[in-house]
C-alpha atoms as a PDB file:
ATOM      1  CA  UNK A   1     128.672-139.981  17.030  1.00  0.00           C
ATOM      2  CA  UNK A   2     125.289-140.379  15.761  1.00  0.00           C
ATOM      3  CA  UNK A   3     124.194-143.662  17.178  1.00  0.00           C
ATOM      4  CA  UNK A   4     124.348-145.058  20.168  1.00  0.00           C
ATOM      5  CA  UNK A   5     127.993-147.377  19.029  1.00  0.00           C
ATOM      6  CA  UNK A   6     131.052-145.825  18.032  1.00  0.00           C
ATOM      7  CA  UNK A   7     131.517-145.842  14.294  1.00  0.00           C
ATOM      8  CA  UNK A   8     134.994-147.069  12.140  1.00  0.00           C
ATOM      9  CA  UNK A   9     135.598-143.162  12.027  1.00  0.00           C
ATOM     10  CA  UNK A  10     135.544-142.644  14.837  1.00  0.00           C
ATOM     11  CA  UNK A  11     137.735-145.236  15.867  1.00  0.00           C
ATOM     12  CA  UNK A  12     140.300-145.096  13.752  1.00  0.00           C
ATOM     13  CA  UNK A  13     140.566-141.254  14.837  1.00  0.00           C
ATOM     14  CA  UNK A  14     141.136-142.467  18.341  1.00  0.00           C
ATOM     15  CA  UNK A  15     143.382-145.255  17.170  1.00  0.00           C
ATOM     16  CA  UNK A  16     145.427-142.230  15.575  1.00  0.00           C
ATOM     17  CA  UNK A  17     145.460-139.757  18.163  1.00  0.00           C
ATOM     18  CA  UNK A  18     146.386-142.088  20.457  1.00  0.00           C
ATOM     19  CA  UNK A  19     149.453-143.047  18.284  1.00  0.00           C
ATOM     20  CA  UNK A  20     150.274-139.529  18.294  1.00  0.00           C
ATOM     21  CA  UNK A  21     150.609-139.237  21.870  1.00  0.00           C
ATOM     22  CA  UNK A  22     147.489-137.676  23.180  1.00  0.00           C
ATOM     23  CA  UNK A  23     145.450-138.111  26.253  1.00  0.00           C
ATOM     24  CA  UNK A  24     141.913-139.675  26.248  1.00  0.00           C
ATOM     25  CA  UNK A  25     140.583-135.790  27.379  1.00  0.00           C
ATOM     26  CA  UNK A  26     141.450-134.372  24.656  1.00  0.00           C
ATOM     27  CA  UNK A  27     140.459-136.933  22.106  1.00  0.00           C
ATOM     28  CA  UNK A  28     136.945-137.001  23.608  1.00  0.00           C
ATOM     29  CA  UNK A  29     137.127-132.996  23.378  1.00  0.00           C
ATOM     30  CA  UNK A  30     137.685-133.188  19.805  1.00  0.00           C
ATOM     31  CA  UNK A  31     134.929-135.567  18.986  1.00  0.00           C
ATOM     32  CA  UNK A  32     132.508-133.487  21.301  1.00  0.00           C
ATOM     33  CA  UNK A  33     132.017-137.547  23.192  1.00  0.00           C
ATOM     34  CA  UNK A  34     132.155-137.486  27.329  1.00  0.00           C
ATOM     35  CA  UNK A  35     135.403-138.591  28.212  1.00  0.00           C
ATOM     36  CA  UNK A  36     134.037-142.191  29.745  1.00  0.00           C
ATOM     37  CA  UNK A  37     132.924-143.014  26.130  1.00  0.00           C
ATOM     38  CA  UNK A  38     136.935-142.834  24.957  1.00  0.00           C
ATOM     39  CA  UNK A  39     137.867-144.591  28.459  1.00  0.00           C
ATOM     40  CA  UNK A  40     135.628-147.196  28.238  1.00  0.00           C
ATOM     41  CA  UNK A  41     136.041-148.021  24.381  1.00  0.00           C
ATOM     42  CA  UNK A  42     140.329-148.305  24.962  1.00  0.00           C
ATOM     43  CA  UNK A  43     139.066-150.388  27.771  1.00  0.00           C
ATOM     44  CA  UNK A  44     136.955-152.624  26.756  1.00  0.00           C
ATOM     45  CA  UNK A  45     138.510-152.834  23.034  1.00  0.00           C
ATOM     46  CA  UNK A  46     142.311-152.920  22.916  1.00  0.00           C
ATOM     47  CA  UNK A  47     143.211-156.618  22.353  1.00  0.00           C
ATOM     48  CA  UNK A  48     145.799-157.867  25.134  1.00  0.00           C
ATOM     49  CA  UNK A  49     147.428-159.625  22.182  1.00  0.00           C
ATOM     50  CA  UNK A  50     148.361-156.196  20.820  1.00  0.00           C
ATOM     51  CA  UNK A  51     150.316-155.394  23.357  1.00  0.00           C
ATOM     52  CA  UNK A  52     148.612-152.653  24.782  1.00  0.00           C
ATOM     53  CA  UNK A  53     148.127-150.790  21.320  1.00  0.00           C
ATOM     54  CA  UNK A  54     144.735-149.812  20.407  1.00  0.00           C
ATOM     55  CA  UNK A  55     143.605-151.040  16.859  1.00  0.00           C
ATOM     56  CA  UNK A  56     140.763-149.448  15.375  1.00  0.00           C
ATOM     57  CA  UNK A  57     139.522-152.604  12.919  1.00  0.00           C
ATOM     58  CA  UNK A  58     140.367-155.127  16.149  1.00  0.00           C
ATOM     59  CA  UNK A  59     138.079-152.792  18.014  1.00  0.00           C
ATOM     60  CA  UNK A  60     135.676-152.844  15.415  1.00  0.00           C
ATOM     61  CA  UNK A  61     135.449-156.455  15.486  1.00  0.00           C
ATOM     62  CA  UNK A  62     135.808-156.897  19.184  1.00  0.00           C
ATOM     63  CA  UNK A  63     132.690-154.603  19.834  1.00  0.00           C
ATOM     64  CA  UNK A  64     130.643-155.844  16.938  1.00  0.00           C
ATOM     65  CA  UNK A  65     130.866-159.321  18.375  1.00  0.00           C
ATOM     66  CA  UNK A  66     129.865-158.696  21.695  1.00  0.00           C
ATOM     67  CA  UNK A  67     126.913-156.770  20.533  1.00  0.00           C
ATOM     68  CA  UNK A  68     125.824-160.026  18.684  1.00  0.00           C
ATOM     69  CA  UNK A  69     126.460-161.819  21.467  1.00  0.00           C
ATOM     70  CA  UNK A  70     123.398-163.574  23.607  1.00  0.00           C
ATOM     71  CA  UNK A  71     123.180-162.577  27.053  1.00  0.00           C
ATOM     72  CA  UNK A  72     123.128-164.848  29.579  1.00  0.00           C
ATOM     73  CA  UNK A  73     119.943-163.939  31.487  1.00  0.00           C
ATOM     74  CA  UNK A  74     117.899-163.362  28.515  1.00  0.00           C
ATOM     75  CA  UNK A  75     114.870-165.350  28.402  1.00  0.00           C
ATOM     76  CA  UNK A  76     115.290-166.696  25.161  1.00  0.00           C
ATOM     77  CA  UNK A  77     118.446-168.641  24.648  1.00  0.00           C
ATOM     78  CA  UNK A  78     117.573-171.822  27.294  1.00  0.00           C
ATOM     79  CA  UNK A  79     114.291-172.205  25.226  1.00  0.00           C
ATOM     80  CA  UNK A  80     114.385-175.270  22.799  1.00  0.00           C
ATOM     81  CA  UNK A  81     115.298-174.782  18.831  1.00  0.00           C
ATOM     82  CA  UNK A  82     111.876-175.602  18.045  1.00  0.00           C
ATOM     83  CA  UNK A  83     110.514-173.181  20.134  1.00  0.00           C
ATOM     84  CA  UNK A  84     112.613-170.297  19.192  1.00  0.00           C
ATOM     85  CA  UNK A  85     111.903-171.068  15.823  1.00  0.00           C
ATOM     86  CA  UNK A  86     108.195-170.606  16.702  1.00  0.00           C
ATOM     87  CA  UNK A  87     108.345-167.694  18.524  1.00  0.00           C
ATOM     88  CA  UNK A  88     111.279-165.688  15.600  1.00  0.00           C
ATOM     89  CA  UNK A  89     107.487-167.017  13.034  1.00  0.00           C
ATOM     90  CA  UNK A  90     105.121-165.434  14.950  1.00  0.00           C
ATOM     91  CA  UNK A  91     107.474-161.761  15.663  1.00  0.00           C
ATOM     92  CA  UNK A  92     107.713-162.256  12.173  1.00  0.00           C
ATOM     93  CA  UNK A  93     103.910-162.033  11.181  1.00  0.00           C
ATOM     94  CA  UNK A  94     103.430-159.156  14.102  1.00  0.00           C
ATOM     95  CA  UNK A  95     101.923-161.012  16.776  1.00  0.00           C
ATOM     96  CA  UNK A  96     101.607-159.488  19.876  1.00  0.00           C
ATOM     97  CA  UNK A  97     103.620-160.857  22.729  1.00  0.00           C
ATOM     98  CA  UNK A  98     100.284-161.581  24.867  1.00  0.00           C
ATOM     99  CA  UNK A  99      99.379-163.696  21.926  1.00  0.00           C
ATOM    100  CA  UNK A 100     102.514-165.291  21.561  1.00  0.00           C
ATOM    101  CA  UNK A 101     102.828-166.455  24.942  1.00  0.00           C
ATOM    102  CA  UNK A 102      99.068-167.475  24.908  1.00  0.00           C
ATOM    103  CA  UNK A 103      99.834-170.065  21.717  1.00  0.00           C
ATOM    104  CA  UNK A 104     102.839-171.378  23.506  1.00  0.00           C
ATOM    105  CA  UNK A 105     101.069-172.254  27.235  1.00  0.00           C
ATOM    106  CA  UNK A 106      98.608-173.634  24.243  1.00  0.00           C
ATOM    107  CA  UNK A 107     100.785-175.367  22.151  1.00  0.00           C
ATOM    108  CA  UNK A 108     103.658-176.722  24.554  1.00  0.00           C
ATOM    109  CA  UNK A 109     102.473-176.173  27.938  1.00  0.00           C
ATOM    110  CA  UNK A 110     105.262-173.432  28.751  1.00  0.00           C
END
């Protein structure tokens, strides 16, 4: 695993040991992970509408949208298209965040 997300390798390994018959321990062994990583990815990514079965590309897609997914807490989201639009121009051109949030107490009185 190089990054910090599981790759499609690594995936559909898991996804074929686990067809074979073997235990989350050993797969993580194999793949030098920690054995949470393996537990956590058949958790959190084996569609109930597979019966149970882990599948590597519904895993795939299952993680890949929640990672795009907006949080609910984060700051951004509530903010008002025009805004975000404002603040995605002026990441965009470097800005600092002090100066960011300086232009918009300027700008729109947030």
């Amino acid at each position: 695993m190089q990054g910090k997300h599981l790759t499609q390798k690594e995936r559909f390994y898991i996804e074929k040991r686990r067809g074979e018959g073997v235990n989350q321990a050993t797969i993580a062994r194999e793949r030098a992970l920690p054995r949470s990583t393996i537990s956590r990815e058949l958790r959190r990514n084996t569609d109930p509408t597979f019966n149970g079965v882990y599948c590597c590309r519904r895993a795939d897609t299952l993680a890949r949208e929640r990672r795009h997914k907006p949080l609910p807490n984060n700051a951004f989201y509530p903010l008002e298209p025009h805004i975000q639009n404002f603040i995605r121009q002026a990441l965009s051109t470097h800005s600092s965040p002090e100066i960011i949030s300086g232009r918009l107490h300027l700008e729109f009185g947030i």
